[in-house]
C-alpha atoms as a PDB file:
ATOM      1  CA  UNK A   1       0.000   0.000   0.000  1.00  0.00           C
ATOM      2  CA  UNK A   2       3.129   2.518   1.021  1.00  0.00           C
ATOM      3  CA  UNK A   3       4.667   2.007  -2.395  1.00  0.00           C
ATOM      4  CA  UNK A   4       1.571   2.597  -4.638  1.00  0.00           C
ATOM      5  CA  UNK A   5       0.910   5.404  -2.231  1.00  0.00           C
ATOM      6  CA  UNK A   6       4.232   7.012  -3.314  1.00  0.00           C
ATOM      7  CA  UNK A   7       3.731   6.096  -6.655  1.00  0.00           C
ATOM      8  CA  UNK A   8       0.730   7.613  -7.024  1.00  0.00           C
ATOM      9  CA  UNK A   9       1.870  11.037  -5.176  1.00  0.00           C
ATOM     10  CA  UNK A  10       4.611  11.242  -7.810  1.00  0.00           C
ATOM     11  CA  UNK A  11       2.183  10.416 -10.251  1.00  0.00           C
ATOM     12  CA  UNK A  12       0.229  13.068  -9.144  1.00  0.00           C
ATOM     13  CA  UNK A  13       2.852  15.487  -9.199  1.00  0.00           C
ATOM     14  CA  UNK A  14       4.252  14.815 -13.075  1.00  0.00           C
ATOM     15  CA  UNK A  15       0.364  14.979 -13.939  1.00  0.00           C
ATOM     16  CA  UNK A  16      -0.572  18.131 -12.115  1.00  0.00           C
ATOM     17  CA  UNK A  17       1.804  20.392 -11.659  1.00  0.00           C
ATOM     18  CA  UNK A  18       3.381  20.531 -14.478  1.00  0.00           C
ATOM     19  CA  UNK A  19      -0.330  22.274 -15.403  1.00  0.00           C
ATOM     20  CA  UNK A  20      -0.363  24.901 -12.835  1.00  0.00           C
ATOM     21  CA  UNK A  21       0.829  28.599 -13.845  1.00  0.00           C
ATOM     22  CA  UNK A  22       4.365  28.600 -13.068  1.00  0.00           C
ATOM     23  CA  UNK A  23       4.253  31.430 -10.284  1.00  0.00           C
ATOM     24  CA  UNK A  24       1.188  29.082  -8.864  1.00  0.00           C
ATOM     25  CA  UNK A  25       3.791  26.213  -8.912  1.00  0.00           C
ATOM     26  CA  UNK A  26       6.509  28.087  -7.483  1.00  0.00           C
ATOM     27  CA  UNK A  27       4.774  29.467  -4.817  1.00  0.00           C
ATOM     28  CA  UNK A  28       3.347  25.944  -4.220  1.00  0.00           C
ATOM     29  CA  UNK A  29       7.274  24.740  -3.471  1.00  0.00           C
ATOM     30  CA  UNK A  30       8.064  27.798  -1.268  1.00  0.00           C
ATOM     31  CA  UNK A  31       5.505  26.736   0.973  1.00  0.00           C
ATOM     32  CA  UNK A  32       5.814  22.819   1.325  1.00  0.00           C
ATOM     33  CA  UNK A  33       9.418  23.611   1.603  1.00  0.00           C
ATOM     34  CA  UNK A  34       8.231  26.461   4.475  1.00  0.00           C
ATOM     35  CA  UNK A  35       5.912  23.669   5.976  1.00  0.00           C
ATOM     36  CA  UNK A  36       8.197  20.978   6.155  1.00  0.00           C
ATOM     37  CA  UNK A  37      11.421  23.126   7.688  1.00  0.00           C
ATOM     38  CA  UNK A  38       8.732  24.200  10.459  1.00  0.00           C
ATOM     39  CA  UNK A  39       8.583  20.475  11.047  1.00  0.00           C
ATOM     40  CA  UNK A  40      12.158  19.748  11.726  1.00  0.00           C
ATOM     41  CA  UNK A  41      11.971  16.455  10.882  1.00  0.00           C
ATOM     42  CA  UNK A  42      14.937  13.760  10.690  1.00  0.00           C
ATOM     43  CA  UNK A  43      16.081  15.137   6.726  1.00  0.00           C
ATOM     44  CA  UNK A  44      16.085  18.768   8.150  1.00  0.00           C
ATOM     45  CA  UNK A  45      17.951  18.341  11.130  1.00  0.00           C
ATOM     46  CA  UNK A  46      20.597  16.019   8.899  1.00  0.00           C
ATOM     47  CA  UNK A  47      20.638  18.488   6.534  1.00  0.00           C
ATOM     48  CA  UNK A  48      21.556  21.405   8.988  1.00  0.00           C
ATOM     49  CA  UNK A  49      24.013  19.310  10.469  1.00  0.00           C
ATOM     50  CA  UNK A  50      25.814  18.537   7.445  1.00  0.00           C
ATOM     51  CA  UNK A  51      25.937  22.226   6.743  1.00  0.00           C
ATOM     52  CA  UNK A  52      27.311  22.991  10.002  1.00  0.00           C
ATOM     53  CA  UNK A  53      30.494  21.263   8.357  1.00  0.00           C
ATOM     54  CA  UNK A  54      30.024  23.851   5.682  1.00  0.00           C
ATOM     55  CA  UNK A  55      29.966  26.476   7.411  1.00  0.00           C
ATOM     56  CA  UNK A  56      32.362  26.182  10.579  1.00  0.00           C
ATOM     57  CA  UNK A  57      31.676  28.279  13.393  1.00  0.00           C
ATOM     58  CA  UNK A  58      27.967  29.800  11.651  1.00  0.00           C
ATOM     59  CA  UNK A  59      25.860  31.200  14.821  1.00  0.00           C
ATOM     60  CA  UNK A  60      22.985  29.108  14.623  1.00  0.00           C
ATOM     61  CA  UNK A  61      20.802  31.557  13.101  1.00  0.00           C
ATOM     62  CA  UNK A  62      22.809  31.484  10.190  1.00  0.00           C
ATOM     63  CA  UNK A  63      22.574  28.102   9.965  1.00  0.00           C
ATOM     64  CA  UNK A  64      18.770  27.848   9.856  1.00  0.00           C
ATOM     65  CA  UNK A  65      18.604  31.014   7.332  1.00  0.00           C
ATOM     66  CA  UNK A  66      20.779  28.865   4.946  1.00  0.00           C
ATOM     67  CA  UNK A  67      18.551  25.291   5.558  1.00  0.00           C
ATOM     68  CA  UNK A  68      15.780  27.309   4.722  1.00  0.00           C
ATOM     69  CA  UNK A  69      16.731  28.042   1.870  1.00  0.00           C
ATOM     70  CA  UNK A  70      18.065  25.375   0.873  1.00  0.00           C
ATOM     71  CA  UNK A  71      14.811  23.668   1.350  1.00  0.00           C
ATOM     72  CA  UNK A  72      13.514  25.898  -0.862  1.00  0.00           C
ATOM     73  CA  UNK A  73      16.169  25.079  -3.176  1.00  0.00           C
ATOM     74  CA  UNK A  74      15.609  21.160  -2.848  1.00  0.00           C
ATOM     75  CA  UNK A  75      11.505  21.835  -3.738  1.00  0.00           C
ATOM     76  CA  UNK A  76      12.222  23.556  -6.572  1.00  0.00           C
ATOM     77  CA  UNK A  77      14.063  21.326  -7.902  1.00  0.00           C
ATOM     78  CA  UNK A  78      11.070  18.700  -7.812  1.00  0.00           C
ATOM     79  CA  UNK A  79       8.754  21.604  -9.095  1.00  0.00           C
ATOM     80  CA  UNK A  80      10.881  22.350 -12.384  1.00  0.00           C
ATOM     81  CA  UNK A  81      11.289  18.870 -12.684  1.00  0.00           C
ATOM     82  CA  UNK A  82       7.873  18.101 -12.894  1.00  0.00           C
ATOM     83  CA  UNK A  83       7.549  20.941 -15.178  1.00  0.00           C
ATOM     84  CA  UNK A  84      10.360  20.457 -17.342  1.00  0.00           C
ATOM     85  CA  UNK A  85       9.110  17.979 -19.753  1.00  0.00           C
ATOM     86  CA  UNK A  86       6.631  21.018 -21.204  1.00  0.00           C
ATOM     87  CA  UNK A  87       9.890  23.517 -21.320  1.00  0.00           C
ATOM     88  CA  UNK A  88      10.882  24.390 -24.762  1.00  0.00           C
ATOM     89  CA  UNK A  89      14.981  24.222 -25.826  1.00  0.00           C
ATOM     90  CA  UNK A  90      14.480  28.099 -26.044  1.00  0.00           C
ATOM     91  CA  UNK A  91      13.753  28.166 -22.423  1.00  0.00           C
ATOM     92  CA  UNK A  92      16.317  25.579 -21.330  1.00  0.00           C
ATOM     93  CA  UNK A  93      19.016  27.469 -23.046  1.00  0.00           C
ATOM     94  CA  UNK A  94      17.319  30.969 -21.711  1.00  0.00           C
ATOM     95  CA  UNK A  95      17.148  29.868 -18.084  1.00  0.00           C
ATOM     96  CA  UNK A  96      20.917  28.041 -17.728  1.00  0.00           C
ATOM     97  CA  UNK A  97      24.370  29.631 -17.845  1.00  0.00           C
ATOM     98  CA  UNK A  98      27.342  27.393 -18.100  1.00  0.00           C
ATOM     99  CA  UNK A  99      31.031  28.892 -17.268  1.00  0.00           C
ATOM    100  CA  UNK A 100      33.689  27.050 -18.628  1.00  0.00           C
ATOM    101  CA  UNK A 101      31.500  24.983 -21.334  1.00  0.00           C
ATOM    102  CA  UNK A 102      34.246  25.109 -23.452  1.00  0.00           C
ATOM    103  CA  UNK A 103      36.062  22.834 -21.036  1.00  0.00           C
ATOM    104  CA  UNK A 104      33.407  20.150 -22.063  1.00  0.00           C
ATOM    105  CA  UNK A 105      33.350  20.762 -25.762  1.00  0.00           C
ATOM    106  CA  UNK A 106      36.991  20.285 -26.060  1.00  0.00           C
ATOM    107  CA  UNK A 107      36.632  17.277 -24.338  1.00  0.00           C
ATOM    108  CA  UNK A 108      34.128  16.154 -26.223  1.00  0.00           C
ATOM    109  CA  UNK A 109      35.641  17.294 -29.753  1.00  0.00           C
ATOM    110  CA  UNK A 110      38.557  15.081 -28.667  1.00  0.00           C
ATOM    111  CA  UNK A 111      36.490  11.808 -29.213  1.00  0.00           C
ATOM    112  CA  UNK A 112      37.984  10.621 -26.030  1.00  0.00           C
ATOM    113  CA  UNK A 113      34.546   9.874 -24.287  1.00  0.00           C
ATOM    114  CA  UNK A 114      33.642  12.330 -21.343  1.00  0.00           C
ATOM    115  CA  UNK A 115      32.670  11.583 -17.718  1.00  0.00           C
ATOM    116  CA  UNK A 116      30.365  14.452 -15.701  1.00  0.00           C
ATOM    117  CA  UNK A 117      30.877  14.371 -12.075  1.00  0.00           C
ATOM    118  CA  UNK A 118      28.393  16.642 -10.050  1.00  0.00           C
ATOM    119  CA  UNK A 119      27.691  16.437  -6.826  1.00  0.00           C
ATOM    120  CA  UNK A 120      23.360  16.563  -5.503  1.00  0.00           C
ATOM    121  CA  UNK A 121      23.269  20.796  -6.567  1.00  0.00           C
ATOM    122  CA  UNK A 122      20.299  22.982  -7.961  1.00  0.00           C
ATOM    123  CA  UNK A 123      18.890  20.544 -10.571  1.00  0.00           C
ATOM    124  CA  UNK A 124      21.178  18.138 -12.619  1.00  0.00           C
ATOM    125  CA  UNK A 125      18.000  17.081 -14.619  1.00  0.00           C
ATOM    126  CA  UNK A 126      18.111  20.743 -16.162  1.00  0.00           C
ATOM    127  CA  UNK A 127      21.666  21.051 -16.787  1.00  0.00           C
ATOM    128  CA  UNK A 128      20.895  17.712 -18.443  1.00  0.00           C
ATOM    129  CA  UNK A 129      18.326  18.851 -20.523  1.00  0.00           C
ATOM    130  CA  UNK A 130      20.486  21.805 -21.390  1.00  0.00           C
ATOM    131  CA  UNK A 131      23.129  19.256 -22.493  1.00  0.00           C
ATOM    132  CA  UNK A 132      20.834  17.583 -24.774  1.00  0.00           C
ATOM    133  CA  UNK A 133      19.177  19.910 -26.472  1.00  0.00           C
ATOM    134  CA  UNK A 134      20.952  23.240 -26.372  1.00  0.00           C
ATOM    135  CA  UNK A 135      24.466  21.609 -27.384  1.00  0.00           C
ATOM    136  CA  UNK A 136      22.680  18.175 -29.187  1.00  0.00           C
ATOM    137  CA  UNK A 137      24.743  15.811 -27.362  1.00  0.00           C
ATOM    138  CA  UNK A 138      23.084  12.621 -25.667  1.00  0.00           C
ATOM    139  CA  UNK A 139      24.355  10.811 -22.937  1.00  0.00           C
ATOM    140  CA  UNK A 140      24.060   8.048 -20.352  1.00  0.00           C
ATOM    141  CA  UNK A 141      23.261   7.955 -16.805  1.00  0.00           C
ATOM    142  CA  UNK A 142      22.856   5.669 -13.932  1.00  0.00           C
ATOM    143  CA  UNK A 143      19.574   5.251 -12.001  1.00  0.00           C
ATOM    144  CA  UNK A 144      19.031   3.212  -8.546  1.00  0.00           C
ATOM    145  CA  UNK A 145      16.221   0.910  -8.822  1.00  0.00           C
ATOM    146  CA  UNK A 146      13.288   1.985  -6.924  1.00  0.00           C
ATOM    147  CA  UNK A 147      10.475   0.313  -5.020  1.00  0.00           C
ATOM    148  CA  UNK A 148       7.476   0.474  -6.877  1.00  0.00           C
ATOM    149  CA  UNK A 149       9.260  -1.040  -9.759  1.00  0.00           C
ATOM    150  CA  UNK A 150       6.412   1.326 -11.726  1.00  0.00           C
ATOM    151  CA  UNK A 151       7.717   4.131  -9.440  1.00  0.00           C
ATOM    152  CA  UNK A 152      11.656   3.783 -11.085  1.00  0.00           C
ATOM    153  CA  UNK A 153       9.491   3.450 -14.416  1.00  0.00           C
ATOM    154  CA  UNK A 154       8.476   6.836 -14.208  1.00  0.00           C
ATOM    155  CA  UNK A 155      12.080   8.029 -13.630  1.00  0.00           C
ATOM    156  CA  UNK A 156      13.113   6.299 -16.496  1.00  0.00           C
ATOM    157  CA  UNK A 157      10.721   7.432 -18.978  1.00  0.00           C
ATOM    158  CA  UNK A 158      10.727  11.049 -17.705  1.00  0.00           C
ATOM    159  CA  UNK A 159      14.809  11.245 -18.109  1.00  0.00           C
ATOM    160  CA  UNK A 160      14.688   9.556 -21.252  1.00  0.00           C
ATOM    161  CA  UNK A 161      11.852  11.813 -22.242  1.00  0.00           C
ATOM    162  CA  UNK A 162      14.669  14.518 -22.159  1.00  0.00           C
ATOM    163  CA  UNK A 163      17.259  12.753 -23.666  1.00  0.00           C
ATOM    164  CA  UNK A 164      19.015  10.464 -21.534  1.00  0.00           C
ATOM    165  CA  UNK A 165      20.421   6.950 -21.933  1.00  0.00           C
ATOM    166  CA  UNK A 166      19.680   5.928 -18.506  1.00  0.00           C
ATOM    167  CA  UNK A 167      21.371   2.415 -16.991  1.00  0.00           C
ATOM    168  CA  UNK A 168      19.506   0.259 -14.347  1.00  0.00           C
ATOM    169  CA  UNK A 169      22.182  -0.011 -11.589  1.00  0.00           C
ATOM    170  CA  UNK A 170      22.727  -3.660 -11.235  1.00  0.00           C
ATOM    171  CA  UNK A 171      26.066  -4.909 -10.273  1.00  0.00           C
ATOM    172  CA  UNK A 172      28.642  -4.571 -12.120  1.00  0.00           C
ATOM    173  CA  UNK A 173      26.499  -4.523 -15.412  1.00  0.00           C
ATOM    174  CA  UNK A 174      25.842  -0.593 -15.703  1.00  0.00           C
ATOM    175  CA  UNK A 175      29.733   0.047 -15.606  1.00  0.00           C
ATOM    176  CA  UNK A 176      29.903  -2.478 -18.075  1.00  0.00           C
ATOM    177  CA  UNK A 177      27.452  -0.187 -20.711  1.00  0.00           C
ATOM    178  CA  UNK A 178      29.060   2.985 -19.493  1.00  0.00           C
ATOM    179  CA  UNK A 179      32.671   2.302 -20.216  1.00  0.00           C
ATOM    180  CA  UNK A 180      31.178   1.205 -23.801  1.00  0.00           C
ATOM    181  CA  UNK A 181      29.556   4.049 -24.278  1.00  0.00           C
ATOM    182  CA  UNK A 182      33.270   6.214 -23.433  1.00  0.00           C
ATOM    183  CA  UNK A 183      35.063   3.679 -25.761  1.00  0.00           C
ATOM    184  CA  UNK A 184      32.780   5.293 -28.766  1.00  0.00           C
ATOM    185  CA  UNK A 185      33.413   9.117 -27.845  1.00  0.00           C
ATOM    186  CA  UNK A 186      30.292   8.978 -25.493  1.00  0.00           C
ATOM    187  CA  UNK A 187      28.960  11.234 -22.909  1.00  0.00           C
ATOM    188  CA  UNK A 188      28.481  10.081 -18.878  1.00  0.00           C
ATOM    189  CA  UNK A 189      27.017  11.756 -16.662  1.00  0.00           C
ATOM    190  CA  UNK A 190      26.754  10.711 -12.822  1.00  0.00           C
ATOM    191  CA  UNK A 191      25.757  11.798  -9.394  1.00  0.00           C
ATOM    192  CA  UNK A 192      29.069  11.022  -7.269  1.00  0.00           C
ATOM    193  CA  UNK A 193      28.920  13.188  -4.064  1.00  0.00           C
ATOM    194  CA  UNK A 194      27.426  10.135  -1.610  1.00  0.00           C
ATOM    195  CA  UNK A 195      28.571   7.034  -1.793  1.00  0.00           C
ATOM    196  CA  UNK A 196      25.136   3.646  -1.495  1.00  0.00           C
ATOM    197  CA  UNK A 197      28.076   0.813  -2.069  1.00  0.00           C
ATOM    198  CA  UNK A 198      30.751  -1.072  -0.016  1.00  0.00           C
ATOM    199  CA  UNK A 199      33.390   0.247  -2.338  1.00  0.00           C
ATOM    200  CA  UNK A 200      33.699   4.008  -2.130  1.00  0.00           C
ATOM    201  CA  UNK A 201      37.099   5.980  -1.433  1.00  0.00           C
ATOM    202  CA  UNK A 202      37.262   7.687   1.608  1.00  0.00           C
ATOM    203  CA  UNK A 203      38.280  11.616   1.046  1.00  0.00           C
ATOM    204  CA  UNK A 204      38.807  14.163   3.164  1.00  0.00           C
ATOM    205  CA  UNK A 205      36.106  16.575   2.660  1.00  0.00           C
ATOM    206  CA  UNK A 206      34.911  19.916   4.784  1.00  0.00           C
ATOM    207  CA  UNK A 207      37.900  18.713   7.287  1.00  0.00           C
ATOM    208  CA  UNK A 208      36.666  15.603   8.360  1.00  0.00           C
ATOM    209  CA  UNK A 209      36.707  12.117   6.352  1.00  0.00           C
ATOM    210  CA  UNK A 210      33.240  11.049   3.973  1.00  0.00           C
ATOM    211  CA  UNK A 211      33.424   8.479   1.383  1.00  0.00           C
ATOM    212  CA  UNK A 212      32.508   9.050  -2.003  1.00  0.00           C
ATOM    213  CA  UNK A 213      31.842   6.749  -5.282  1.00  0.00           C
ATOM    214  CA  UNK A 214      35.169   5.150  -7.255  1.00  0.00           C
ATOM    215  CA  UNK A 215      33.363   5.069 -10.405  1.00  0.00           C
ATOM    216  CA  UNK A 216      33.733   8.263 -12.275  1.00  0.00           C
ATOM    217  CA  UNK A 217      37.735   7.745 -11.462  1.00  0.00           C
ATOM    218  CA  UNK A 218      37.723   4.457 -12.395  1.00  0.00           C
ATOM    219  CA  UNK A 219      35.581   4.683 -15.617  1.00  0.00           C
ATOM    220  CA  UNK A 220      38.549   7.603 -16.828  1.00  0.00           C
ATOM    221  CA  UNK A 221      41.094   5.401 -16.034  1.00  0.00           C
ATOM    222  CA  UNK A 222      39.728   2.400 -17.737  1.00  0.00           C
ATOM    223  CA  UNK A 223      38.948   4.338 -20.567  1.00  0.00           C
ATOM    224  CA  UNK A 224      40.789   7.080 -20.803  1.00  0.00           C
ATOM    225  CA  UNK A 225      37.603   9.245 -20.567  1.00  0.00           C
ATOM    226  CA  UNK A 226      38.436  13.058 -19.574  1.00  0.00           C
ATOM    227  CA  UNK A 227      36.948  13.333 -15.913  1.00  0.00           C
ATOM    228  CA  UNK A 228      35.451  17.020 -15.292  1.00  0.00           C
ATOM    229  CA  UNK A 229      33.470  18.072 -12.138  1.00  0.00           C
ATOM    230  CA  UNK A 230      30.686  19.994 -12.516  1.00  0.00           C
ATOM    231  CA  UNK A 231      28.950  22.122  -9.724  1.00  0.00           C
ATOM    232  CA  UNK A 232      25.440  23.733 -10.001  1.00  0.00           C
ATOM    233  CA  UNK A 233      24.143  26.661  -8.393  1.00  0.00           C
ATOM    234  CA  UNK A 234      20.568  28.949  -8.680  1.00  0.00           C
ATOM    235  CA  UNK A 235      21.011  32.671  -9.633  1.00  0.00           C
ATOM    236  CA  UNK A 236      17.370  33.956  -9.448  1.00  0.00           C
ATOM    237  CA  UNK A 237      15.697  33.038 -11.939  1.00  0.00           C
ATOM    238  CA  UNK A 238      18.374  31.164 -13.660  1.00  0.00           C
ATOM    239  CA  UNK A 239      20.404  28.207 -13.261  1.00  0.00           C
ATOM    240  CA  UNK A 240      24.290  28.539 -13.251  1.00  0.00           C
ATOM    241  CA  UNK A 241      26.610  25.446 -13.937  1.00  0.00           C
ATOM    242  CA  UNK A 242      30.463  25.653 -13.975  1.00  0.00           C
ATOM    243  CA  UNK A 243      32.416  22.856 -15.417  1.00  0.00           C
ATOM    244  CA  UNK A 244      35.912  22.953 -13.778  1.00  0.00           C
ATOM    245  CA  UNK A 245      39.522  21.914 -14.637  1.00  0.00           C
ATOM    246  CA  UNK A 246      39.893  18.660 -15.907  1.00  0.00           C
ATOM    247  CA  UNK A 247      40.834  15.929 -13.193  1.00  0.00           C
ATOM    248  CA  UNK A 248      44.536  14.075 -13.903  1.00  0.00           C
ATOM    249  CA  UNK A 249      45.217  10.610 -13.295  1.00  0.00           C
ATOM    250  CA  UNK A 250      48.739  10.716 -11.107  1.00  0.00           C
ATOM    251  CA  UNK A 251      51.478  10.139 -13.407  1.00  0.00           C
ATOM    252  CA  UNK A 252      52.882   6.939 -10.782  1.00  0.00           C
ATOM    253  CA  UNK A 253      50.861   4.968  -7.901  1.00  0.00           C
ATOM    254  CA  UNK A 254      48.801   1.805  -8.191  1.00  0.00           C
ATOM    255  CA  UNK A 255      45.519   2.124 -10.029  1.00  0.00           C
ATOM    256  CA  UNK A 256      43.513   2.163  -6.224  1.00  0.00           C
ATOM    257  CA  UNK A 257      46.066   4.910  -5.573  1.00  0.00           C
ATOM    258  CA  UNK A 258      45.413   6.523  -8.681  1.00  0.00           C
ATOM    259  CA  UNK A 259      41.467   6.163  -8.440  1.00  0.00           C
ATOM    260  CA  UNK A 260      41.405   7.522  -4.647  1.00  0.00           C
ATOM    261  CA  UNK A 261      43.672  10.191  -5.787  1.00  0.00           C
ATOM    262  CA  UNK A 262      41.125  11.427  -8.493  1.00  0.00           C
ATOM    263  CA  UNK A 263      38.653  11.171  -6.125  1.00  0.00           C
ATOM    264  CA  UNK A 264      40.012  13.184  -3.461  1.00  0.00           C
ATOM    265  CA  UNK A 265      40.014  16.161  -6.680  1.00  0.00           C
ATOM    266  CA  UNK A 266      36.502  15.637  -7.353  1.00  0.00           C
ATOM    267  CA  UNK A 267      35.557  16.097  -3.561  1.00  0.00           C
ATOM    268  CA  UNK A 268      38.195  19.559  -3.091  1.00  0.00           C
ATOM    269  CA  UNK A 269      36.396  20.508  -6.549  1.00  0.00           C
ATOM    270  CA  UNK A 270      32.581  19.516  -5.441  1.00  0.00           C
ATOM    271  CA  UNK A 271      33.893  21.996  -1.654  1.00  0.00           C
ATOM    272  CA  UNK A 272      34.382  24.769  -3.270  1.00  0.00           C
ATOM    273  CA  UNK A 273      30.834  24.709  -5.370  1.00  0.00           C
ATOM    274  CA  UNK A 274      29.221  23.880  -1.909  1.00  0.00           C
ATOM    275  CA  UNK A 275      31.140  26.157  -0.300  1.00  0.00           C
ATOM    276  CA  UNK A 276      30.232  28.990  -2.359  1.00  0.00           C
ATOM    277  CA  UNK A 277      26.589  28.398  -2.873  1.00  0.00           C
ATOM    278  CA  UNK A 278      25.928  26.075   0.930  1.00  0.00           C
ATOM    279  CA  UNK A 279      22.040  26.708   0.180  1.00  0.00           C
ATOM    280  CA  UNK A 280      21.523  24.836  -3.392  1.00  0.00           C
ATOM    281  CA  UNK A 281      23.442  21.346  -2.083  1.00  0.00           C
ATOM    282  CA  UNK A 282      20.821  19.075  -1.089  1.00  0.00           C
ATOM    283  CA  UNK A 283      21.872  16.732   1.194  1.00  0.00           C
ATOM    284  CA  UNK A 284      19.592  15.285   3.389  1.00  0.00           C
ATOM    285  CA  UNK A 285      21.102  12.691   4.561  1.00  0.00           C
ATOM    286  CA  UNK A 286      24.495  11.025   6.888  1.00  0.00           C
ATOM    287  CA  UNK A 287      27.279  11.777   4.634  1.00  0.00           C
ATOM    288  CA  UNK A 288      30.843  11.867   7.225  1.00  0.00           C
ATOM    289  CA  UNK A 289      31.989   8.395   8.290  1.00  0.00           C
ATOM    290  CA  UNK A 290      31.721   9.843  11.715  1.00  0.00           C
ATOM    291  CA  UNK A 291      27.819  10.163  11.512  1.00  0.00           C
ATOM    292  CA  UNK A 292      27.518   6.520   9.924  1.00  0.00           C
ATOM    293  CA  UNK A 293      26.656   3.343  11.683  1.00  0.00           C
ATOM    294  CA  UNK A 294      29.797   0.909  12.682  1.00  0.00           C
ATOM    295  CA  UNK A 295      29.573  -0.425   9.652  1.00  0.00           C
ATOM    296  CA  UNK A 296      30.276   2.770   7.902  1.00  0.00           C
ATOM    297  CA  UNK A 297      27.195   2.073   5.605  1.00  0.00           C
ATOM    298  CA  UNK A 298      24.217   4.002   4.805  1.00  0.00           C
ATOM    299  CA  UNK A 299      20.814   3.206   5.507  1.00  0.00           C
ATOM    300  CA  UNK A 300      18.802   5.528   7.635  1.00  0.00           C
ATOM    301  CA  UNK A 301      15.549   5.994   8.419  1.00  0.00           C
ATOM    302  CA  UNK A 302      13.557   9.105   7.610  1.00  0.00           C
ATOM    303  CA  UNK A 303      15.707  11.114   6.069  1.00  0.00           C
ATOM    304  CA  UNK A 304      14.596  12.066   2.207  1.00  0.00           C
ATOM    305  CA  UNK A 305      16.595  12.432  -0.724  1.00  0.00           C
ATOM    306  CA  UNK A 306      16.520  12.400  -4.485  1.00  0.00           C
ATOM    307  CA  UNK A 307      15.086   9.096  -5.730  1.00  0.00           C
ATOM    308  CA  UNK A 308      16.292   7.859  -8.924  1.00  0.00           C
ATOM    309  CA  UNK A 309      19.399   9.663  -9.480  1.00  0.00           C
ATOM    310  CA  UNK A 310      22.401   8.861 -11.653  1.00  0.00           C
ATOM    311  CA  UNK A 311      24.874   7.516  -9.036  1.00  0.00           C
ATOM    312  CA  UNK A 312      27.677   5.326  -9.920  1.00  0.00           C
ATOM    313  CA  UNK A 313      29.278   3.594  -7.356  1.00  0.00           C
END
């Protein structure tokens, strides 16, 4: 009953409110966002703990201004989301500003194959879309399978609506597709601030030690894919994405030493997004080793996130 329940709320969502005027739908997120801060539920109090790591030493009514608004941030996400199947390429390329986009078309123009690292900022779908339709290039993605299997459906069709190759993450079959898809010149785009697996690299990140996902370094290495972090911030109206400085393999090391070293660049380049724009990361839930079970695995309860996301691990 739970999972038709949620499929049916998201359901609801794609169906309605991508219908509503957009200041209607806007003002819709403000509030739910307003609503559920209010609440302080588990996901709010992670959240503003995690950012208390982001912002050493913040009196705490700094803190709350910024979780605030980072809620706000996190809803509308889902709001454009559901909305953004209707948006035209004119509007996509009117509402997102990329710095450093020639970064990725060199890249790309190499025929090397390209890996997109981004860490959970503003909304990845619409720097996706932009991707897609404002420079023409497709590429392919990871997605976590979800429970209601017709509840990951929807994910899969609504990324795919915007054109996405998007990989069911099953063992070590997705890698499998994605380094293909390098091999032939191929873009890859994935979701690598938190690591969901046994096999992340530990990094030091904010000061204190969090583990994040091998598989951006590893799919470079195996390839030799260009790596490039991207971080994603909101600007009023607009969405602002800047694709940084390449990441290099070290030129000696084994290839775990090489792969936790490339790593360790993706999380200093990820910190210094977050760090300038603290209110448009959305993390909701235990990231730091230190607030992670014995096990040093994920798994808590009642703290939201981003379903269906493009995480490699």
């Amino acid at each position: 009953m739970r999972d038709r329940l949620t499929d049916a709320l998201y359901g609801l969502g794609w169906a309605a409110v991508k219908k509503l005027p957009e200041p209607v739908a806007a003002g819709l997120g403000r509030r739910i966002a307003d609503v559920a801060w209010k609440r302080r539920g588990a996901g709010v109090l992670r959240l503003e703990a995690n950012l208390a790591r982001v912002l050493p030493g913040a009196p705490p009514e700094r803190l709350a201004r910024v979780s605030r608004a980072c809620l706000r941030s996190y809803m509308r996400y889902w709001m454009e989301s559901f909305r953004l199947p209707v948006w035209t390429p004119e509007r996509i390329a009117r509402d997102v500003t990329v710095d450093g986009v020639d970064r990725l078309k060199d890249s790309l123009a190499s025929g090397r194959g390209v890996v997109l690292a981004l860490p959970h900022m503003a909304n990845y779908d619409l720097a996706g879309a932009w991707v897609t339709t404002h420079l023409g290039v497709p590429f392919t993605t990871v997605a976590e399978r979800l429970k209601p299997e017709t509840l990951f459906d929807r994910f899969v069709a609504y990324r795919e609506g915007l054109g996405m190759e998007v990989v069911p993450h099953t063992g070590g079959s997705a890698f499998g597709t994605l380094a293909r898809r390098l091999r032939t010149g191929g873009l890859v785009c994935l979701v690598a601030d938190r690591d969901l697996s046994d096999s992340g690299v530990e990094v030091g990140f904010f000061g204190e030690t969090a583990k994040m996902p091998a598989g951006p370094a590893m799919l470079a290495l195996r390839t030799g894919a260009d790596l490039l972090p991207v971080t994603l911030w909101y600007e009023g109206a607009r969405m602002r994405a800047r694709v940084h400085e390449p990441v290099r393999a070290p030129s000696g090391g084994t290839r775990p030493e090489q792969v936790a070293a490339m790593t360790q660049q993706l999380a200093d380049a990820f910190a210094a997004g977050i760090a300038a724009h603290p209110e448009d990361w959305h993390m909701l839930q235990r990231l730091w080793l230190a607030d992670l079970g014995k096990n040093g695995k994920h798994g808590e309860q009642g703290e939201q996130g981003k379903q269906g996301e493009g995480e490699q691990q």
